[in-house]
PDB file of N, CA and C in Angstrom:
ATOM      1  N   UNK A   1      68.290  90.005 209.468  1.00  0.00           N
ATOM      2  CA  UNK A   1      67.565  89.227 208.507  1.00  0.00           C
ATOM      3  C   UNK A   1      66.139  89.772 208.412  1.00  0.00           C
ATOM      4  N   UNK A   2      65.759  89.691 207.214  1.00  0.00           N
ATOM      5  CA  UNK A   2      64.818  90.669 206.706  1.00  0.00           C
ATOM      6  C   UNK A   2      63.570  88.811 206.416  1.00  0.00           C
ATOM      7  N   UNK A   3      62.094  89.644 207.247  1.00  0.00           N
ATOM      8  CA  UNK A   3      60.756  88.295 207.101  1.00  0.00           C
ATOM      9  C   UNK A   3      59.776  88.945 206.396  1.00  0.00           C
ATOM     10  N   UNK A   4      59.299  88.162 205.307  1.00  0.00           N
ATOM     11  CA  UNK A   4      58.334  88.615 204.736  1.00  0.00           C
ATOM     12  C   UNK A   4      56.946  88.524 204.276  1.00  0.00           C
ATOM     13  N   UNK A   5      55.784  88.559 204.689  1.00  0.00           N
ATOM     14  CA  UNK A   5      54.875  88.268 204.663  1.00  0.00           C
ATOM     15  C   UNK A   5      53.712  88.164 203.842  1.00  0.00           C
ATOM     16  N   UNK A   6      53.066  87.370 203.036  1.00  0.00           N
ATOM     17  CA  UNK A   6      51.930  87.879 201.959  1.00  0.00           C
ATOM     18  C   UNK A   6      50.598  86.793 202.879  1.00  0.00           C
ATOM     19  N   UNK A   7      49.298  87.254 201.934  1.00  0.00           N
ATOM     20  CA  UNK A   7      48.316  86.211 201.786  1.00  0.00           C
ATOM     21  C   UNK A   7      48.038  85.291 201.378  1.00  0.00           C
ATOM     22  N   UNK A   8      47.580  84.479 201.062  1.00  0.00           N
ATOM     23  CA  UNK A   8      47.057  83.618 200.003  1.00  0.00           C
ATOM     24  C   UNK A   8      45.855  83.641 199.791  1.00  0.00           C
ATOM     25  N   UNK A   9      45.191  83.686 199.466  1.00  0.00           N
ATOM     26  CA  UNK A   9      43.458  82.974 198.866  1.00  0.00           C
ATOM     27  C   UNK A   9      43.078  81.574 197.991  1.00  0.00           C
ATOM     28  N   UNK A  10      44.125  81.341 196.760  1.00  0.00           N
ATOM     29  CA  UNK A  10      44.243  80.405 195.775  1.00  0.00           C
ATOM     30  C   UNK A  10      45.308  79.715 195.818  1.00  0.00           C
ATOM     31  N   UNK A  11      45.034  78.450 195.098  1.00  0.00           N
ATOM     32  CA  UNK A  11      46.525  77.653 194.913  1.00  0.00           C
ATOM     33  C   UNK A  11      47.685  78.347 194.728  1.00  0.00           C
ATOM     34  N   UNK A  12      48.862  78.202 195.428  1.00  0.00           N
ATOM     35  CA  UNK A  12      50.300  78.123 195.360  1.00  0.00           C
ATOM     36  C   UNK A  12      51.381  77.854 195.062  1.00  0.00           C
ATOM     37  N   UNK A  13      52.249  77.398 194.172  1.00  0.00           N
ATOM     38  CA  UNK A  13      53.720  76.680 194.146  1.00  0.00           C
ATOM     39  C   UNK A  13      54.672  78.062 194.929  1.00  0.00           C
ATOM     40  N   UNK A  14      54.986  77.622 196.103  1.00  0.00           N
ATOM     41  CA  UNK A  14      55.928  77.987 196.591  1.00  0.00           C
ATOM     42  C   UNK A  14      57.470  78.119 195.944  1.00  0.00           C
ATOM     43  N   UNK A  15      57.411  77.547 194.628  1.00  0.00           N
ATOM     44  CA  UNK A  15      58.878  77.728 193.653  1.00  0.00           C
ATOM     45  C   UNK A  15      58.744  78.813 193.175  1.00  0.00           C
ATOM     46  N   UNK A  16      57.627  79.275 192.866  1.00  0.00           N
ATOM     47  CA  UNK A  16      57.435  80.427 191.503  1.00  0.00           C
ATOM     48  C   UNK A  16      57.753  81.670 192.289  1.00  0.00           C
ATOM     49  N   UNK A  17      58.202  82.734 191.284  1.00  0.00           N
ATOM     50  CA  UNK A  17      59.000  84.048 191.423  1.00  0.00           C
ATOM     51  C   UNK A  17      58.099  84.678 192.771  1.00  0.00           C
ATOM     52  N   UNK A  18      56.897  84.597 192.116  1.00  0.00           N
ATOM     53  CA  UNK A  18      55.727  85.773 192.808  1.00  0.00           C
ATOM     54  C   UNK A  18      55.896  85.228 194.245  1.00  0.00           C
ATOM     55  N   UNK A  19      56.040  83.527 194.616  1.00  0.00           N
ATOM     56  CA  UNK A  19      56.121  83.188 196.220  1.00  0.00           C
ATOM     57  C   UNK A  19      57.614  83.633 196.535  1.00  0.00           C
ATOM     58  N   UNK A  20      58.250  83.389 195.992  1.00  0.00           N
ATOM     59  CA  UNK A  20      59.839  83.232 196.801  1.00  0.00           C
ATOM     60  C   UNK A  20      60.086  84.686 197.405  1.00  0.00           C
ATOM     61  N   UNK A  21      61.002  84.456 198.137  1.00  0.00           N
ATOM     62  CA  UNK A  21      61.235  85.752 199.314  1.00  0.00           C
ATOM     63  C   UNK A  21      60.402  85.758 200.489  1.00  0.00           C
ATOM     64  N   UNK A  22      59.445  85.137 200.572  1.00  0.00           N
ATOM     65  CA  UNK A  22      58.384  85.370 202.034  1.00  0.00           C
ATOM     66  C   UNK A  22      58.582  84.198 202.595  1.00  0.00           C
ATOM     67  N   UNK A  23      58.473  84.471 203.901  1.00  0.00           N
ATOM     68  CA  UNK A  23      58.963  83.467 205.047  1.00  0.00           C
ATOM     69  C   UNK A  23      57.637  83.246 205.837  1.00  0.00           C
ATOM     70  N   UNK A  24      57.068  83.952 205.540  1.00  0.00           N
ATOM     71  CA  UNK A  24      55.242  83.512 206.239  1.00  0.00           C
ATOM     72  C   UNK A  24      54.804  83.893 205.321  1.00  0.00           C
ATOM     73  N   UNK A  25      53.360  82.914 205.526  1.00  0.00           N
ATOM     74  CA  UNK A  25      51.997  82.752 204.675  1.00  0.00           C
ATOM     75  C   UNK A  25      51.311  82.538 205.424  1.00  0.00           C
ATOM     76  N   UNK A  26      49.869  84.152 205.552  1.00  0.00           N
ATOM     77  CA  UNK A  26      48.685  84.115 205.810  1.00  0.00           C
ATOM     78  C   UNK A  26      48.207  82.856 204.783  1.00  0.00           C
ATOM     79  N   UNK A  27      47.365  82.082 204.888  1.00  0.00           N
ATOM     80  CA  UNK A  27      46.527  81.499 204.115  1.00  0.00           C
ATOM     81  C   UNK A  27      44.744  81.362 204.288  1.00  0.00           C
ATOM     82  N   UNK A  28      43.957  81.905 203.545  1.00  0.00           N
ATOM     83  CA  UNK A  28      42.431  81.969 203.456  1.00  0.00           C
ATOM     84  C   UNK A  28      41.529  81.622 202.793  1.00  0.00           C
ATOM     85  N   UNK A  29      41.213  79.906 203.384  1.00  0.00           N
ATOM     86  CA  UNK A  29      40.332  79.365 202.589  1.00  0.00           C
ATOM     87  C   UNK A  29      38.941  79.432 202.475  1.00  0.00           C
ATOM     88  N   UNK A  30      38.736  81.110 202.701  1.00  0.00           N
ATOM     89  CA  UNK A  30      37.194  81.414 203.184  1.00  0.00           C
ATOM     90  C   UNK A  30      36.194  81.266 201.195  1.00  0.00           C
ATOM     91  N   UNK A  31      36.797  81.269 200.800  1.00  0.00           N
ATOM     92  CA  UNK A  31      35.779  81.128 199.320  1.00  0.00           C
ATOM     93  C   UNK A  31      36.316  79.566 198.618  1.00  0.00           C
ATOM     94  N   UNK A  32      37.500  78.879 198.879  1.00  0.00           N
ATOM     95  CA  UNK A  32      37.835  78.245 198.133  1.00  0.00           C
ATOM     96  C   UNK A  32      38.496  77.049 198.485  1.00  0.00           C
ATOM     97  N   UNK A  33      38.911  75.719 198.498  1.00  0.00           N
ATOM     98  CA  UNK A  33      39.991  74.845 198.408  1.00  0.00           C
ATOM     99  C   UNK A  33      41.576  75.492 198.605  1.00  0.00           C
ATOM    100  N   UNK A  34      42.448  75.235 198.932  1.00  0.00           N
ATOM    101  CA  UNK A  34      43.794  76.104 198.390  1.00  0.00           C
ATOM    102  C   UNK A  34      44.491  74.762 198.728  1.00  0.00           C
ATOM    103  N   UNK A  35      45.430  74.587 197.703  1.00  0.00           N
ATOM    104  CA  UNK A  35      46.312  73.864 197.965  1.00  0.00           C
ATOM    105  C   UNK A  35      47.638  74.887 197.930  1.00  0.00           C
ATOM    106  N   UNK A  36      49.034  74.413 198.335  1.00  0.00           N
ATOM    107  CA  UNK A  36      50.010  74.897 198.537  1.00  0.00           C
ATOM    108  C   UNK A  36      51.154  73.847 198.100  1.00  0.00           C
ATOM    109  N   UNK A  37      51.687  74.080 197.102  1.00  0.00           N
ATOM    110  CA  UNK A  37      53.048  73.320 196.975  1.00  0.00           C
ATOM    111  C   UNK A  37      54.260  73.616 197.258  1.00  0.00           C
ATOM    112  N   UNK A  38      54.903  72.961 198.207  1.00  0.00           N
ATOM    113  CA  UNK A  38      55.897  73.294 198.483  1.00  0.00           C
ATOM    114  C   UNK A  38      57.187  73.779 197.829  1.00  0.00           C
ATOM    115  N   UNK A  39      58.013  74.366 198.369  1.00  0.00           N
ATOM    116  CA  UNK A  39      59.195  74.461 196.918  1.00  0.00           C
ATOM    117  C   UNK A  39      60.101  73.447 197.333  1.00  0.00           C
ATOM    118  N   UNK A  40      60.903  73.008 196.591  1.00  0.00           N
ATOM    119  CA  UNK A  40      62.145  72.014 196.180  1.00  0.00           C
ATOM    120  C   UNK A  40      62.978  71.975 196.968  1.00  0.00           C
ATOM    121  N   UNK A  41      63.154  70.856 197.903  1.00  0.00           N
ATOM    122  CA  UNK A  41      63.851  70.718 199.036  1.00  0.00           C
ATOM    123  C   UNK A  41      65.043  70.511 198.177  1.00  0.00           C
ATOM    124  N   UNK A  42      66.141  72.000 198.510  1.00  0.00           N
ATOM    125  CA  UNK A  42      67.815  72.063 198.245  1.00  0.00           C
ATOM    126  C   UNK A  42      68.646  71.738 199.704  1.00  0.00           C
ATOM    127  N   UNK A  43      68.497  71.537 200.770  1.00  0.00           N
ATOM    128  CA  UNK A  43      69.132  71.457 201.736  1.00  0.00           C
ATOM    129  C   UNK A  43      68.307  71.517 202.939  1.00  0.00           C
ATOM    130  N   UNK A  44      68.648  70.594 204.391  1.00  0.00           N
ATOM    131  CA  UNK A  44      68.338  70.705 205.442  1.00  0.00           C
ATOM    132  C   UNK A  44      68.302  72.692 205.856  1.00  0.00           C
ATOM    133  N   UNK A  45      67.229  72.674 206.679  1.00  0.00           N
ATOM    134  CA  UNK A  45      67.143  74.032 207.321  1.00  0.00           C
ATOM    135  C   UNK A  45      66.041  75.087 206.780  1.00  0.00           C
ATOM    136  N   UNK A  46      65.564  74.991 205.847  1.00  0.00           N
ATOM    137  CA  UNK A  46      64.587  75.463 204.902  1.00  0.00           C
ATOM    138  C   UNK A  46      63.925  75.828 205.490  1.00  0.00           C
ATOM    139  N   UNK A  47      63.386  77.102 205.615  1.00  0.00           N
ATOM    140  CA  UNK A  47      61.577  77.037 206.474  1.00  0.00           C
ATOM    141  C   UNK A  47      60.512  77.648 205.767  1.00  0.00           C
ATOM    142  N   UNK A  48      59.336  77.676 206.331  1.00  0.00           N
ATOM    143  CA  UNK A  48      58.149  78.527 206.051  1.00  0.00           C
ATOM    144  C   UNK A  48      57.642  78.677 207.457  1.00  0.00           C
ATOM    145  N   UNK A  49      56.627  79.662 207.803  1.00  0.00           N
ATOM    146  CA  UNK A  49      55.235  79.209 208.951  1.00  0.00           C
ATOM    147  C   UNK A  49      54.493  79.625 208.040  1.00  0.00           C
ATOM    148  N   UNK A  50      53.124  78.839 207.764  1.00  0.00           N
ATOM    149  CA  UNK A  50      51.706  78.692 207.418  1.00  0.00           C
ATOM    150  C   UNK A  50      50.737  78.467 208.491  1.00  0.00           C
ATOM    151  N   UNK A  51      50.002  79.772 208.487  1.00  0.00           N
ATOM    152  CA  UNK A  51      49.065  80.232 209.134  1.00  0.00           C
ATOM    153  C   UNK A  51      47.301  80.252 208.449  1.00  0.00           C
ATOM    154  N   UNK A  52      46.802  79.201 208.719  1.00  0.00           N
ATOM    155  CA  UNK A  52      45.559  79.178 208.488  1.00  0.00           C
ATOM    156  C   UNK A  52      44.579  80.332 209.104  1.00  0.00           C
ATOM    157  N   UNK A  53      43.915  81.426 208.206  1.00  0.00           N
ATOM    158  CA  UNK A  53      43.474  82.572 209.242  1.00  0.00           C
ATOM    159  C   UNK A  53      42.296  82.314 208.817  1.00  0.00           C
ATOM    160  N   UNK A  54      41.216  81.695 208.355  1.00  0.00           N
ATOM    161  CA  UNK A  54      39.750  81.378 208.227  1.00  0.00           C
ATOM    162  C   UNK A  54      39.706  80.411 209.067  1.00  0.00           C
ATOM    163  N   UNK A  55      37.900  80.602 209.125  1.00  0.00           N
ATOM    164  CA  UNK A  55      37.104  79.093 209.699  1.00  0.00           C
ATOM    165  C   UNK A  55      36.126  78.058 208.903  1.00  0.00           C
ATOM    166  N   UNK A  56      36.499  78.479 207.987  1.00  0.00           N
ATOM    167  CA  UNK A  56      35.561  77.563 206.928  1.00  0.00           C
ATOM    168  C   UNK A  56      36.067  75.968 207.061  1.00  0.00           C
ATOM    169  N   UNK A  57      34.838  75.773 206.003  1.00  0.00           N
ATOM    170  CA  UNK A  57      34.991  74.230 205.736  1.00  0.00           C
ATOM    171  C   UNK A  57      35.757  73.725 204.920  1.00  0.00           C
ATOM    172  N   UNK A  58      36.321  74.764 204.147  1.00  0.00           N
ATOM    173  CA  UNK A  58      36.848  74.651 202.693  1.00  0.00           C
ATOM    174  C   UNK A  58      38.671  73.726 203.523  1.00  0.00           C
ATOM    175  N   UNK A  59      39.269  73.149 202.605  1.00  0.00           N
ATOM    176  CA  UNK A  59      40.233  72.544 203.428  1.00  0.00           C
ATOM    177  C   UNK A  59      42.202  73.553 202.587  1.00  0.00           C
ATOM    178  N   UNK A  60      42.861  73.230 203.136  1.00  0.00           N
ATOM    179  CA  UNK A  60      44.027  73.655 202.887  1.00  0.00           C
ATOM    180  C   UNK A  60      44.894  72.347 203.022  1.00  0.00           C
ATOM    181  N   UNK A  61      45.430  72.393 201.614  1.00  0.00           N
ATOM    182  CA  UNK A  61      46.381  70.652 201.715  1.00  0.00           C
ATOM    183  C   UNK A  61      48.005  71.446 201.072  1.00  0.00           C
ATOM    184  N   UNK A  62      48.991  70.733 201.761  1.00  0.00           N
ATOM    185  CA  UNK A  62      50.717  71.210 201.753  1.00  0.00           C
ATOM    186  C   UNK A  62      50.785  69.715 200.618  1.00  0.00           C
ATOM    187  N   UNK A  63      51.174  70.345 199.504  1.00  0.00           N
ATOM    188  CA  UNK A  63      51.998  69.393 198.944  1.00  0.00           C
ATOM    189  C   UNK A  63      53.110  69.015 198.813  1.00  0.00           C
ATOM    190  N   UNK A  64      54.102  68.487 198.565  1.00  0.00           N
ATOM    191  CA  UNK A  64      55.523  68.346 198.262  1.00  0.00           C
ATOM    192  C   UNK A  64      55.480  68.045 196.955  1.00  0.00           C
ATOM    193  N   UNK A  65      57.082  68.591 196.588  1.00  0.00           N
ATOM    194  CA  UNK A  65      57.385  68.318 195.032  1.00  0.00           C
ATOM    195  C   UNK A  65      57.895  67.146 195.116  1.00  0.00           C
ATOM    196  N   UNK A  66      57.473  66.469 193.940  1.00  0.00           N
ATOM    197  CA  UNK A  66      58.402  64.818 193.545  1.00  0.00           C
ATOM    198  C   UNK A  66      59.749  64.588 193.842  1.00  0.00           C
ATOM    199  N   UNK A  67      59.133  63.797 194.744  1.00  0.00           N
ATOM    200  CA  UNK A  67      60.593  63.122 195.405  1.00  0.00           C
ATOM    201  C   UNK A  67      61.113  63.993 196.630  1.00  0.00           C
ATOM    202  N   UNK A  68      60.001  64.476 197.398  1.00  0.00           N
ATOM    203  CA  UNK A  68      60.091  65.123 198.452  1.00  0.00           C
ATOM    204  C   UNK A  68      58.587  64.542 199.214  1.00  0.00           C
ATOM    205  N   UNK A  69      58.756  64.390 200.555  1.00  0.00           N
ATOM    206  CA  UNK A  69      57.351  64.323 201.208  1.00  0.00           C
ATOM    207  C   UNK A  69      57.172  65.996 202.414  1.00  0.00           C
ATOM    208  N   UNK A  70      56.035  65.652 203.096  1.00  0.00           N
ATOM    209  CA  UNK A  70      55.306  66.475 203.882  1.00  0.00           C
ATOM    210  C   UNK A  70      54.697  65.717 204.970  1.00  0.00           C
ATOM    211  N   UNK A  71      55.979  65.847 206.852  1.00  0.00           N
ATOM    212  CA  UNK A  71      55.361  64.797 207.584  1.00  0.00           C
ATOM    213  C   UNK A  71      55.539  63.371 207.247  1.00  0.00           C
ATOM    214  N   UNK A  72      56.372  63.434 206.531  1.00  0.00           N
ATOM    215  CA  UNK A  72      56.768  61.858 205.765  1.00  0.00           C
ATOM    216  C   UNK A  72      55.753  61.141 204.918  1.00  0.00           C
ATOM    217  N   UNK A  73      54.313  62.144 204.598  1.00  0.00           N
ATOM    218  CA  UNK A  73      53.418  61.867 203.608  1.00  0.00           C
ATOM    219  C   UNK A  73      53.504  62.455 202.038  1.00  0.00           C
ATOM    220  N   UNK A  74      52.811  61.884 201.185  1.00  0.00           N
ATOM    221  CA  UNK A  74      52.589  62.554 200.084  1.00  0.00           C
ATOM    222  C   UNK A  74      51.934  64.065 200.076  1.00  0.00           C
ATOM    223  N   UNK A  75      51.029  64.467 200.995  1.00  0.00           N
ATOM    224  CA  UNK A  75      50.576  65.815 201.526  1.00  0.00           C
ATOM    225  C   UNK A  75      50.017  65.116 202.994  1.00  0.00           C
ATOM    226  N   UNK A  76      49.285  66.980 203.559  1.00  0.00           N
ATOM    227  CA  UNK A  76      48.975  67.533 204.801  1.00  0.00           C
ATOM    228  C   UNK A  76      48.016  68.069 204.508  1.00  0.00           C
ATOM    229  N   UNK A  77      46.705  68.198 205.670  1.00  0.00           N
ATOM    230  CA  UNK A  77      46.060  69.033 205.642  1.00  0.00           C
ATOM    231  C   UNK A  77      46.129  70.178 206.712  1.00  0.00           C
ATOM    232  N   UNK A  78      45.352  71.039 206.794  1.00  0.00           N
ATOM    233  CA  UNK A  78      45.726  71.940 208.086  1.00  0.00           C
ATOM    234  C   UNK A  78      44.554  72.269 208.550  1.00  0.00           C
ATOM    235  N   UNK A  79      44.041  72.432 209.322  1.00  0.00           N
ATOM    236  CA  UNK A  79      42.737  72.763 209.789  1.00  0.00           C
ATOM    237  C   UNK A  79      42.688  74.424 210.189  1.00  0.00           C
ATOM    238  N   UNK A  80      41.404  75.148 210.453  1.00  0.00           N
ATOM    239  CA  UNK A  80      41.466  76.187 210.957  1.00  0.00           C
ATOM    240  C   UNK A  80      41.821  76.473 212.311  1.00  0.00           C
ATOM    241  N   UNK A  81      42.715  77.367 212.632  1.00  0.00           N
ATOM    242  CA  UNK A  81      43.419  78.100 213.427  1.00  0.00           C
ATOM    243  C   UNK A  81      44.058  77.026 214.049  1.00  0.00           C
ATOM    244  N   UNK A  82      45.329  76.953 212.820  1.00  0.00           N
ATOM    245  CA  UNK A  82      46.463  76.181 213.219  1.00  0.00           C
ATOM    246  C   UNK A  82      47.439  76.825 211.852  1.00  0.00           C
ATOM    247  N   UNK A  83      48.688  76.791 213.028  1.00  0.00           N
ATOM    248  CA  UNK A  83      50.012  77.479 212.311  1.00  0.00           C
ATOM    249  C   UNK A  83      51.137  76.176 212.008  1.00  0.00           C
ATOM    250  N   UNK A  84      51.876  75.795 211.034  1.00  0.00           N
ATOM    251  CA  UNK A  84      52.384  75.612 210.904  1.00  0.00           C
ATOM    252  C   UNK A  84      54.122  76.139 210.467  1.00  0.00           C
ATOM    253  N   UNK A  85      54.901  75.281 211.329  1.00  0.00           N
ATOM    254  CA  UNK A  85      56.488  75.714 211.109  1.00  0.00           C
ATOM    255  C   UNK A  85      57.104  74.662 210.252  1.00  0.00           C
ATOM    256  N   UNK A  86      57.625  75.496 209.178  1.00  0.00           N
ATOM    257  CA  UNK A  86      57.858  74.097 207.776  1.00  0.00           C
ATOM    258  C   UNK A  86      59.384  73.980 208.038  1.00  0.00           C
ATOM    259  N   UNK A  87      59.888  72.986 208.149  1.00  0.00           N
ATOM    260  CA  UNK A  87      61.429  73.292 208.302  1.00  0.00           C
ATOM    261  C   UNK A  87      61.929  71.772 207.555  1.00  0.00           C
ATOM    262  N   UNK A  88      63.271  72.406 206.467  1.00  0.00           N
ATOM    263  CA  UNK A  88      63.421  70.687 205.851  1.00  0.00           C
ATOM    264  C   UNK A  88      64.621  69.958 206.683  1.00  0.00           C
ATOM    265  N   UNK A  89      64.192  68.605 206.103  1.00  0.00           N
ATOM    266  CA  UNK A  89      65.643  67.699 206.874  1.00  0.00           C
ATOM    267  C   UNK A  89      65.578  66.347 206.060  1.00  0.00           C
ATOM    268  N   UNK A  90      66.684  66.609 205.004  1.00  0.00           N
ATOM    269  CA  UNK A  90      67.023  65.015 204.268  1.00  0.00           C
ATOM    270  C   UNK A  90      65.935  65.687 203.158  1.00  0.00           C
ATOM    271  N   UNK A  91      65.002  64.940 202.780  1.00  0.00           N
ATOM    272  CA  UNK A  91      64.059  64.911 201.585  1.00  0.00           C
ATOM    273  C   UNK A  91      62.681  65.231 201.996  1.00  0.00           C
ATOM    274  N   UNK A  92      62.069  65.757 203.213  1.00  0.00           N
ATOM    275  CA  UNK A  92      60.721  65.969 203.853  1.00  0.00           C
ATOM    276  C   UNK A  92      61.235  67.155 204.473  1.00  0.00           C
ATOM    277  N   UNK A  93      59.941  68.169 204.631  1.00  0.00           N
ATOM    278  CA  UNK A  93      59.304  69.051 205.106  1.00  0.00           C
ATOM    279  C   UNK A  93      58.653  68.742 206.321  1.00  0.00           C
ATOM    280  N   UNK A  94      59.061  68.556 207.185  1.00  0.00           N
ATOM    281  CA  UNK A  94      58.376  68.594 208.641  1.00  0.00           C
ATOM    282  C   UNK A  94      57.399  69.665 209.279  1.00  0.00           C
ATOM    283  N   UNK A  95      56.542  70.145 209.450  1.00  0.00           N
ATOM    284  CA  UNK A  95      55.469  70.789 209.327  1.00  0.00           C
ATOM    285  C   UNK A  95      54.755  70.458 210.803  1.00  0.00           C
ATOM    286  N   UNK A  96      55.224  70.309 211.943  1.00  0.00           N
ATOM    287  CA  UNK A  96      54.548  70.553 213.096  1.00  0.00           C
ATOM    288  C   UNK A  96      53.050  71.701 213.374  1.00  0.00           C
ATOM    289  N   UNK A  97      51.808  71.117 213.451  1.00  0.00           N
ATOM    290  CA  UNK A  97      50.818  71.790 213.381  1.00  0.00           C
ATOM    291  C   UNK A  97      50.523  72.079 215.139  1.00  0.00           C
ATOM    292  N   UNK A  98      50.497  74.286 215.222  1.00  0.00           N
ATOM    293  CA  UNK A  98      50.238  74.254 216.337  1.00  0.00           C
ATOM    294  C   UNK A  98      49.052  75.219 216.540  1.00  0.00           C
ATOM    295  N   UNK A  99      48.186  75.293 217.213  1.00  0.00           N
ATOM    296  CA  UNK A  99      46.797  75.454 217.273  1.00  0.00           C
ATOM    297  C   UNK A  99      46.922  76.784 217.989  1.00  0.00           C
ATOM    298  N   UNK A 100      46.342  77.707 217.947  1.00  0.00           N
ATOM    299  CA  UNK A 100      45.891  78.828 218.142  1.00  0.00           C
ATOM    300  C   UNK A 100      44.415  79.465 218.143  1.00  0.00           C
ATOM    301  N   UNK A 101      44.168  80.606 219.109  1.00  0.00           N
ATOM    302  CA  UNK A 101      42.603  80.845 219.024  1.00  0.00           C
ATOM    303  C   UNK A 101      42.864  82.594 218.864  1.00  0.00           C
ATOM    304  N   UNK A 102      41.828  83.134 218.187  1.00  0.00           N
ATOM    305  CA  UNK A 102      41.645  85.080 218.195  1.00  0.00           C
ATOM    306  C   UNK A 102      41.161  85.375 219.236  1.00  0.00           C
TER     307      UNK A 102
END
């Protein structure tokens, strides 16, 4: 099985062509806000890891699509240097945040 990796800098939908195929996301909210929307929970087992790689102030929020949550919320935030493992089950994205240092 083949993992694939990009950046982010700017907002996301994880549905659209340009995201799909990558199984990790650098994410870098060093100039900006970024939000991230999740893609469309089709079945238990789903994953992502999201990796916050700045230290700014700027924040990073996980959305879910309608009629899906994140953590059993409407969104998440993530703080700097913390990774998240997105994995679905039922109608939510479970997103365990785990902390890391460089």
């Amino acid at each position: 099985m083949a993992y694939y990796v990009t950046t982010l800098t700017s907002d996301a939908d994880l549905d659209t062509p340009t995201n799909q195929g990558y199984n990790y996301f650098f994410v870098d909210c060093t100039s900006n806000n970024v939000n991230i929307t999740m893609q469309n929970i089709l079945g238990d087992g789903m994953n992502y890891e999201i990796t916050r790689i700045d230290n700014s102030s700027n924040t990073l929020t996980l959305i879910p699509k309608t009629g899906n949550t994140v953590n059993n919320l409407s969104s998440t935030t993530i703080s700097p240097n913390i990774t998240c493992n997105c994995v679905t089950s039922g109608m939510n994205w479970f997103c365990p945040k785990i902390s890391y240092s460089l």
